[in-house]
Protein backbone atom coordinates (compact mmCIF):
# COMPACT_ATOMS: atom_id res chain seq x y z
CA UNK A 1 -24.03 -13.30 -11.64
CA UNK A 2 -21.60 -10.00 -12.21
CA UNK A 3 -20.45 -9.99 -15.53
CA UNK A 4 -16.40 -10.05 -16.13
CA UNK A 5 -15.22 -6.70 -16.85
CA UNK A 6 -12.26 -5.98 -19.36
CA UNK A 7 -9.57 -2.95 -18.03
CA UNK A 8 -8.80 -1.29 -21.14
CA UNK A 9 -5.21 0.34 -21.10
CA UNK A 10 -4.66 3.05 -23.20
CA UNK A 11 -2.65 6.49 -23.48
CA UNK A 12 -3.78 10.06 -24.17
CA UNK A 13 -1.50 9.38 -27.15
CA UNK A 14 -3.43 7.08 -28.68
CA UNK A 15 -5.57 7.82 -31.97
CA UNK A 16 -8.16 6.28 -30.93
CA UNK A 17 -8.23 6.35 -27.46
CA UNK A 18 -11.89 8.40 -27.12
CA UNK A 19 -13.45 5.75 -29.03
CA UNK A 20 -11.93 3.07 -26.88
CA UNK A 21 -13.52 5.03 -23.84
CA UNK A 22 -16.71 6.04 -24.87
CA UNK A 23 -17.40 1.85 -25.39
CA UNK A 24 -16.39 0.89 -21.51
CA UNK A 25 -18.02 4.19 -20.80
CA UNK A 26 -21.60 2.59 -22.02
CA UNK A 27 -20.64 -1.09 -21.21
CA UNK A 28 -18.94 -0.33 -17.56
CA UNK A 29 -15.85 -1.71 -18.21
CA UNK A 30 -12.46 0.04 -16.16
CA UNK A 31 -10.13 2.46 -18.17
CA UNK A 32 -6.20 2.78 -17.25
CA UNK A 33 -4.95 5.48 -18.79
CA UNK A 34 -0.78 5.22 -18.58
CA UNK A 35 1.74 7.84 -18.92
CA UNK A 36 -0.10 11.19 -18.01
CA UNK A 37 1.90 14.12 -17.87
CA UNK A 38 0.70 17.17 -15.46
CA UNK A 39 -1.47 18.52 -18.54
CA UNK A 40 -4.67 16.45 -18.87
CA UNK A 41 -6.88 16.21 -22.62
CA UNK A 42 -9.87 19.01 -22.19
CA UNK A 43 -12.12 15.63 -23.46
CA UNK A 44 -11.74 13.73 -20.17
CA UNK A 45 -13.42 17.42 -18.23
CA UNK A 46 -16.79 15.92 -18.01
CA UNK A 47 -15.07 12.61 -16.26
CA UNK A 48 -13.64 13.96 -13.97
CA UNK A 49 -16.20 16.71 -12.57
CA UNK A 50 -18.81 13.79 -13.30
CA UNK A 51 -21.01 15.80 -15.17
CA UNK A 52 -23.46 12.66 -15.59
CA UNK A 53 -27.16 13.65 -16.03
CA UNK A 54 -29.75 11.17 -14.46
CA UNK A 55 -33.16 10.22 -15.68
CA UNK A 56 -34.78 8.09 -14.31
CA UNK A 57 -32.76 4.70 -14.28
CA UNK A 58 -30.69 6.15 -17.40
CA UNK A 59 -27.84 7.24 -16.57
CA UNK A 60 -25.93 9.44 -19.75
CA UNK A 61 -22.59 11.86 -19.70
CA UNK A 62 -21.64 13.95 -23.31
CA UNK A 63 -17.83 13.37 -23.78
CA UNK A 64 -16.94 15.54 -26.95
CA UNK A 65 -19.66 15.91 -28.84
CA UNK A 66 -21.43 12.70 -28.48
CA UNK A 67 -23.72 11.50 -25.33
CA UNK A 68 -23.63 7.98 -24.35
CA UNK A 69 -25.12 6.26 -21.86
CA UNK A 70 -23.50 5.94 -18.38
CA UNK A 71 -22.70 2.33 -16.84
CA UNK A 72 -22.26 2.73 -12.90
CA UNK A 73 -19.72 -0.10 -12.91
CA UNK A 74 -17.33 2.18 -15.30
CA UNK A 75 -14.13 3.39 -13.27
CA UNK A 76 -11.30 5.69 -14.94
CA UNK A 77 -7.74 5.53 -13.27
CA UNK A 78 -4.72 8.29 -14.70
CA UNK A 79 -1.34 6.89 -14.22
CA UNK A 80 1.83 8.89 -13.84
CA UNK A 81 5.44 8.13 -14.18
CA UNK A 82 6.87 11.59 -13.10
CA UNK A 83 8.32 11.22 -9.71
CA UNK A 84 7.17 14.68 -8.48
CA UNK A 85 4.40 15.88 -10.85
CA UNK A 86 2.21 19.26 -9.94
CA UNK A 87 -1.00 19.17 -10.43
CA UNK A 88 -3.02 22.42 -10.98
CA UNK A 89 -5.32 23.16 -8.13
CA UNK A 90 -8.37 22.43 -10.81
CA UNK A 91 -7.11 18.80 -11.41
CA UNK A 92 -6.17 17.82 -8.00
CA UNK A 93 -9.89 18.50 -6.64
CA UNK A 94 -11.49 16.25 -9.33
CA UNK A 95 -9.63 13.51 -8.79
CA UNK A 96 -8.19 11.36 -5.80
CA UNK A 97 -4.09 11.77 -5.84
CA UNK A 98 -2.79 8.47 -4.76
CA UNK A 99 1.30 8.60 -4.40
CA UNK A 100 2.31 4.92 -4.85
CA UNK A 101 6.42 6.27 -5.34
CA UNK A 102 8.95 4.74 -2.98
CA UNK A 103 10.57 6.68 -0.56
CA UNK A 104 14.32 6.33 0.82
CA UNK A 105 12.72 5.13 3.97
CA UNK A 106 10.53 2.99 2.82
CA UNK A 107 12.67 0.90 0.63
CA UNK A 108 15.32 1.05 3.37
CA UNK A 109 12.83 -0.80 5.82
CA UNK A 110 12.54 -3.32 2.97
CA UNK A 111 15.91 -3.76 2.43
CA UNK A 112 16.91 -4.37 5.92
CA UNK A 113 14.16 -6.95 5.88
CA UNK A 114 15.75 -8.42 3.35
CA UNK A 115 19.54 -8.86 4.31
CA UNK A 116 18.41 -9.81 8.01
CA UNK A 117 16.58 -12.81 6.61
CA UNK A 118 19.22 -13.80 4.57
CA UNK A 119 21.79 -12.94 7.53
CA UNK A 120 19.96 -14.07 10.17
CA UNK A 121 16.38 -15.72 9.42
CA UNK A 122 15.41 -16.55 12.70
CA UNK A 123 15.26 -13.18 13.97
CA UNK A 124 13.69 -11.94 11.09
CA UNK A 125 11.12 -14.93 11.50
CA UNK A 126 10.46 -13.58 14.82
CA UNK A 127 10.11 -9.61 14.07
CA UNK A 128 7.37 -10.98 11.31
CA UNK A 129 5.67 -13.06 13.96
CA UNK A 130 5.43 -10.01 16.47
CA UNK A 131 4.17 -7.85 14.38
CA UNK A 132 1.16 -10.26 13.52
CA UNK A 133 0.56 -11.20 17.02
CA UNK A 134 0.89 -7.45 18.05
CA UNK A 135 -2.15 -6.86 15.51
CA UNK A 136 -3.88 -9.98 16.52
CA UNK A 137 -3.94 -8.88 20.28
CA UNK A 138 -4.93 -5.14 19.24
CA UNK A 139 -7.84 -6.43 17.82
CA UNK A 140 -8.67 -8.73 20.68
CA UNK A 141 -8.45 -5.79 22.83
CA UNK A 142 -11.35 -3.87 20.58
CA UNK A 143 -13.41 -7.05 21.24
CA UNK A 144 -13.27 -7.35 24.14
CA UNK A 145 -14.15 -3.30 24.81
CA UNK A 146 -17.02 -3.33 21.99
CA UNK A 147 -18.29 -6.46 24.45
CA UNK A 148 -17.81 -4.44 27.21
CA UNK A 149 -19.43 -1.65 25.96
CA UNK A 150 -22.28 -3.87 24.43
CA UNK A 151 -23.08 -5.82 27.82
CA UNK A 152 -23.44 -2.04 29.99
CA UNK A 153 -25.56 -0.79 27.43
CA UNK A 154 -27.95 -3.01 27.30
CA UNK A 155 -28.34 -3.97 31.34
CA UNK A 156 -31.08 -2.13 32.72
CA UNK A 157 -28.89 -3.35 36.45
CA UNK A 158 -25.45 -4.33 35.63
CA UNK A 159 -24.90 -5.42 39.48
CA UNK A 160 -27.98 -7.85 39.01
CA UNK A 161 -27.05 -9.26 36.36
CA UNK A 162 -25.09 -12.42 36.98
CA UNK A 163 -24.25 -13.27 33.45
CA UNK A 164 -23.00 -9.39 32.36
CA UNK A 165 -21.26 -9.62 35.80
CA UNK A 166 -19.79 -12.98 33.96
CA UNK A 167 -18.83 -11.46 30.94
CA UNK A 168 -17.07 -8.30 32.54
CA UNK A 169 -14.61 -10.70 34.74
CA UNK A 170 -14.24 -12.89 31.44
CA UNK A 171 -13.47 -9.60 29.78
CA UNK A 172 -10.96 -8.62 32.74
CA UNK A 173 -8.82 -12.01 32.66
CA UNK A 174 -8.86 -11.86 28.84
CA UNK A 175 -7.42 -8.18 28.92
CA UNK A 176 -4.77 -8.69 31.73
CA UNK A 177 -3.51 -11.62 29.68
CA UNK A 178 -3.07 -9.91 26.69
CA UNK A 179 -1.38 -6.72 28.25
CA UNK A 180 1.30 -9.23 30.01
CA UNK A 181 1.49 -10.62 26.38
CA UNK A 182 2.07 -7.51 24.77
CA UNK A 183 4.92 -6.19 27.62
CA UNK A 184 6.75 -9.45 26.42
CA UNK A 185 6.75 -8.84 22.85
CA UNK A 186 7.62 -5.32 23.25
CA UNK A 187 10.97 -5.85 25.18
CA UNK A 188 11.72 -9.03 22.73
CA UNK A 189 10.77 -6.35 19.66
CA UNK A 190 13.35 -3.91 21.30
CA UNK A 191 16.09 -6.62 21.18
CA UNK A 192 15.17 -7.58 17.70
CA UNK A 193 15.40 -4.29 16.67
CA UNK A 194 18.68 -3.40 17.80
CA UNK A 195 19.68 -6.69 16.29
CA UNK A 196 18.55 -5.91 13.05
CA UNK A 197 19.89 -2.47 13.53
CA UNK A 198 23.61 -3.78 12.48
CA UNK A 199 22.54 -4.06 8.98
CA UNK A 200 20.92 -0.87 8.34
CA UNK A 201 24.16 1.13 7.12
CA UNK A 202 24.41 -1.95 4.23
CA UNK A 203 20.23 -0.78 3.71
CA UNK A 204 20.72 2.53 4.08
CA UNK A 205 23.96 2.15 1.17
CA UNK A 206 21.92 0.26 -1.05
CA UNK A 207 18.76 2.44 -0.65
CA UNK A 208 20.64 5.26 -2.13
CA UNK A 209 22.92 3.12 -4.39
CA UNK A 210 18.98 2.42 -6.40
CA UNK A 211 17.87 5.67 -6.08
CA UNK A 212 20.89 6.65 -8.17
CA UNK A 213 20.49 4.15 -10.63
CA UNK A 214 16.82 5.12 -11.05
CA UNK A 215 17.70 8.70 -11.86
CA UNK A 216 19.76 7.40 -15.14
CA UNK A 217 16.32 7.36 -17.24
CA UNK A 218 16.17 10.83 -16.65
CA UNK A 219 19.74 11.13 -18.63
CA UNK A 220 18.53 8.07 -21.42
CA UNK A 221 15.23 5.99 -21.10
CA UNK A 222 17.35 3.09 -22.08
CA UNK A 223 18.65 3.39 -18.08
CA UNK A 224 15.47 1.77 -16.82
CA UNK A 225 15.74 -0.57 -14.03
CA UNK A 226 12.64 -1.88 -11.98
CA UNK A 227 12.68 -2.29 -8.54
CA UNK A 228 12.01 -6.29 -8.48
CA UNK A 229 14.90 -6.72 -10.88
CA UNK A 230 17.02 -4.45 -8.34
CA UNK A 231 16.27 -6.37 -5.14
CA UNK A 232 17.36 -9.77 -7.45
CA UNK A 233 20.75 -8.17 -7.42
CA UNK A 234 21.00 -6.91 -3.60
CA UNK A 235 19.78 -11.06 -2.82
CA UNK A 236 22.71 -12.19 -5.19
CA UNK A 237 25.03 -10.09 -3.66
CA UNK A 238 24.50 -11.28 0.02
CA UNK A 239 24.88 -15.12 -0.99
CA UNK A 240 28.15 -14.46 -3.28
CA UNK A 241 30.22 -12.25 -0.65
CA UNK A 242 32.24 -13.58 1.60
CA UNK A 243 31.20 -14.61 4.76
CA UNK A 244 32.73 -13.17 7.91
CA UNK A 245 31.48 -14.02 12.10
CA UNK A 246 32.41 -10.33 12.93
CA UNK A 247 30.09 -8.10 11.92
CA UNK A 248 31.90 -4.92 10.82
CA UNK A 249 33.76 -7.19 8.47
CA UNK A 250 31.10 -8.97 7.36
CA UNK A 251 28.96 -5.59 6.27
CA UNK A 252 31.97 -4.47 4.59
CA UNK A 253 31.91 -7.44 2.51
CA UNK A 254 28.39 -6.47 1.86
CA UNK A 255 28.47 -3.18 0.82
């Protein structure tokens, strides 16, 4: 049975942070290290070019001046808060970048989600359930071809063979099916999207309108909003504005 492993979160700031890393170092346990700025602590060097030296089954790294022993399970994440940081070339190689920052796009898509199923839940029921059964039949499809493939390769006489000859029409009805299926949902996904396409200036508007708000740390840290808390207002403010059947009055309302 895997033992439970304990993340240790620490910062570069820390006074005793090497300490702290040197013990899940030896017993393998994950290190989160929060709030890194572009310049990294010349003590982590060895972690991240992985200068571990193997003997054997012992496994040891020297961090400082000290050499411990290396646990395989041990993994050692930076985190950043800097929106747009620039990593020197010498960093960036070392390590795997991983940009987890929302875009203006991105959180406009999820906006839009949002208002539509407040506005109108049905249709956004339905865009949800297309886009699962559009994945569902895509993966059907690479079945059915992998079966396909699987059945010619290994018929010596494809023509003789009654049950590959089985299997291929099988195959054939399967695939026709699903390609009528998927014509269907791509026309309804067309009219579901320009549905849902009304309420993307109110997105769009309160995409920005966070973005905005977000920059106001940069002026005081006490400006700090998170994203979750954001969206709590955007849902409050579609169930206390006034309701309207017309649409152009009703996203004016909105925004």
């Amino acid at each position: 049975m895997e033992k439970e492993r304990q993340v240790r979160v620490m910062k570069f700031s820390d006074g005793n942070y090497l300490k702290i890393l040197e013990a899940s170092i030896r017993m393998g346990n994950p290190v989160i290290v929060e709030n890194v700025y572009e310049e990294m602590d010349p003590a982590i060097e060895p972690l991240l070019q992985k200068q571990i030296v193997v003997k054997g089954n012992s496994w040891t790294i020297k961090i400082g001046d000290a050499i411990i022993e290396y646990d395989k399970a041990f993994k050692f994440y930076l985190t950043s808060k800097l929106t747009n940081p620039h990593y020197l070339p010498e960093v960036s190689t070392k390590v795997t970048l991983l940009n987890m920052m929302i875009t203006f796009e991105g959180l406009s898509d999820q906006l839009l989600g949002i208002v539509v199923e407040k506005e109108n839940p049905d249709l956004q029921t339905k865009k949800e359930q297309l886009v699962i059964e559009g994945a569902k039949n895509k993966n059907k499809l690479q079945e059915i071809e992998d079966q396909i493939l699987h059945t010619l390769q290994n018929s010596t006489d494809i023509l003789g063979d009654a049950a590959g000859i089985q299997i291929l029409e099988n195959a054939k009805v399967v695939s026709d099916d699903i390609s009528k299926k998927q014509v269907i949902a791509e026309k309804t996904e067309i009219e579901i999207d320009e549905a849902r396409t009304g309420y993307k200036p109110v997105a769009n508007r309160t995409s920005g309108l966070y973005f905005c708000i977000a920059s106001l740390a940069g002026v005081d840290p006490m400006y700090q909003y998170s994203l979750e808390f954001f969206k709590g207002l955007f849902v409050a403010a579609i169930a206390n504005s006034e309701k309207s059947e017309d649409l152009d009055e009703r996203l004016g309302y909105l925004n």
